[in-house]
Protein backbone atom coordinates (compact mmCIF):
# COMPACT_ATOMS: atom_id res chain seq x y z
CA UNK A 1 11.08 49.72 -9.75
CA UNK A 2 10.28 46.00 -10.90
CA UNK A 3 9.21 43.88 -8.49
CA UNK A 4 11.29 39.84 -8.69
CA UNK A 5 8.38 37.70 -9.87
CA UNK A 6 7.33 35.00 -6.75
CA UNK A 7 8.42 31.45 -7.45
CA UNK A 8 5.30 28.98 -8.11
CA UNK A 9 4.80 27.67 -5.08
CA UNK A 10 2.42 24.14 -5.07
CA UNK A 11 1.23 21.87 -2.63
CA UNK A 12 0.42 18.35 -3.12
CA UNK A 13 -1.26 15.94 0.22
CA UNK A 14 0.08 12.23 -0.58
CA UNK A 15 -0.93 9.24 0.38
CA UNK A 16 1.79 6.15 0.52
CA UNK A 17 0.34 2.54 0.54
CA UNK A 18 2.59 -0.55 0.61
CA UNK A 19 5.05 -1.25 3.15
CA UNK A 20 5.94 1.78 4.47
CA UNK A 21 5.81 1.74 7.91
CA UNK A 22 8.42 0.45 10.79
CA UNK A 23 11.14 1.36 7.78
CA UNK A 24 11.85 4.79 8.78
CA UNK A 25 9.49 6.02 6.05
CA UNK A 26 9.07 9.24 8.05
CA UNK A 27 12.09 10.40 9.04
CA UNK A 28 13.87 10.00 6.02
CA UNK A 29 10.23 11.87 4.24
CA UNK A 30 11.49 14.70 6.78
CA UNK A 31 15.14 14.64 6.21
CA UNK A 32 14.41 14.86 1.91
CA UNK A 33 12.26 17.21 2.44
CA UNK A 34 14.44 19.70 4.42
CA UNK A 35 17.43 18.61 1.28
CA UNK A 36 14.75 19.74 -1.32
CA UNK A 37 13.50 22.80 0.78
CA UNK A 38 10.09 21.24 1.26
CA UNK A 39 7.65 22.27 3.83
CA UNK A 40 4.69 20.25 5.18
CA UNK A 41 4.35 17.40 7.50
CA UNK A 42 4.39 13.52 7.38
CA UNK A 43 2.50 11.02 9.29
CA UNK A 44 1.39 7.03 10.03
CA UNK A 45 -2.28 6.12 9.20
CA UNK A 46 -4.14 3.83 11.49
CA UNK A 47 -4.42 1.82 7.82
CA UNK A 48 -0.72 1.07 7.28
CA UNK A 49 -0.86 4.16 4.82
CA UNK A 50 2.01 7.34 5.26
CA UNK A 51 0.12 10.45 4.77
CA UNK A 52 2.02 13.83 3.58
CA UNK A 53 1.82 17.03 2.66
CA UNK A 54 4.40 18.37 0.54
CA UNK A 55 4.32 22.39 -0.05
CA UNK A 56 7.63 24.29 -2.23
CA UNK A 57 8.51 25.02 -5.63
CA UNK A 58 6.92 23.04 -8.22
CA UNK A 59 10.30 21.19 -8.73
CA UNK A 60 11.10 20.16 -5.39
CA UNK A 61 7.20 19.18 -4.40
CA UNK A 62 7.73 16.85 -8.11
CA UNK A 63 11.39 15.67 -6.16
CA UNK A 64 9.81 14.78 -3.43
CA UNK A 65 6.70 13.02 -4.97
CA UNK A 66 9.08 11.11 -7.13
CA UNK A 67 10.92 10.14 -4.34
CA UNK A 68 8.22 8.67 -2.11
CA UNK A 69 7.44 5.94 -5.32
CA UNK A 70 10.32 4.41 -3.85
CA UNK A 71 11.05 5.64 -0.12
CA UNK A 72 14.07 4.69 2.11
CA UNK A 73 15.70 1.37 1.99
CA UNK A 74 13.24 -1.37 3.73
CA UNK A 75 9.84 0.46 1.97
CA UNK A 76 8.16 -1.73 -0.59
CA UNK A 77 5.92 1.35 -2.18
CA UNK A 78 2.78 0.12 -3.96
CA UNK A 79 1.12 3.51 -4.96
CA UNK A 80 1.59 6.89 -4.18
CA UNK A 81 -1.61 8.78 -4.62
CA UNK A 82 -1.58 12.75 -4.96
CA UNK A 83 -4.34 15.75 -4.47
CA UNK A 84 -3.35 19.05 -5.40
CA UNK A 85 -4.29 21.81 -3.01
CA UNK A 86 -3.97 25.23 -2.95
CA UNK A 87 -0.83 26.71 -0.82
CA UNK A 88 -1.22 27.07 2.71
CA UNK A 89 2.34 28.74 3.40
CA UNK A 90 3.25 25.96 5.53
CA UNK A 91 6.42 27.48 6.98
CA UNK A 92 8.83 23.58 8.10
CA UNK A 93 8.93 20.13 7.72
CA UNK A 94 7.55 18.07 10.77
CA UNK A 95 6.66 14.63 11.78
CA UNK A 96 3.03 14.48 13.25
CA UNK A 97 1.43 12.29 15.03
CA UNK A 98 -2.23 10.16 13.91
């Protein structure tokens, strides 16, 4: 019997810089990532940065990395920088705390 081959799973820690806090940068990070089927977390840095961590398919973690170079409406994105990481099975989405 042939076993279904496991989907490529990835997992890629951002870092947003720009204006991207007091716009609701994280809740609408958490409500695109549960659309795309995204697990991980999102927070505030002390700096002004939004730090997240972004662990699915290889198509949804690209989704979601494409959509933080622009975030919600009120975020003036300036660079989105990305580390790839090995999978950690992160199981949700949440909002965390700095």
């Amino acid at each position: 019997m042939e076993h279904p081959l496991p989907t490529p799973t990835t997992r890629a820690h951002v870092f947003v810089s720009g204006t991207v806090q007091g716009v609701g940068y994280r809740y609408s990070t958490m409500n695109y990532a549960k659309r795309f089927g995204v697990n991980g977390w999102v927070r505030n840095l002390a700096d002004g940065r939004v730090e997240a961590v972004f662990e699915g398919s290889i198509e949804a973690v690209q989704s979601m990395i494409s959509w933080c170079r622009t975030g919600p409406m009120g975020a003036v994105v300036k660079d989105v920088a990305i580390e790839y990481e090995e999978p950690e099975g992160d199981r949700r989405f949440e909002i965390r705390r700095f």
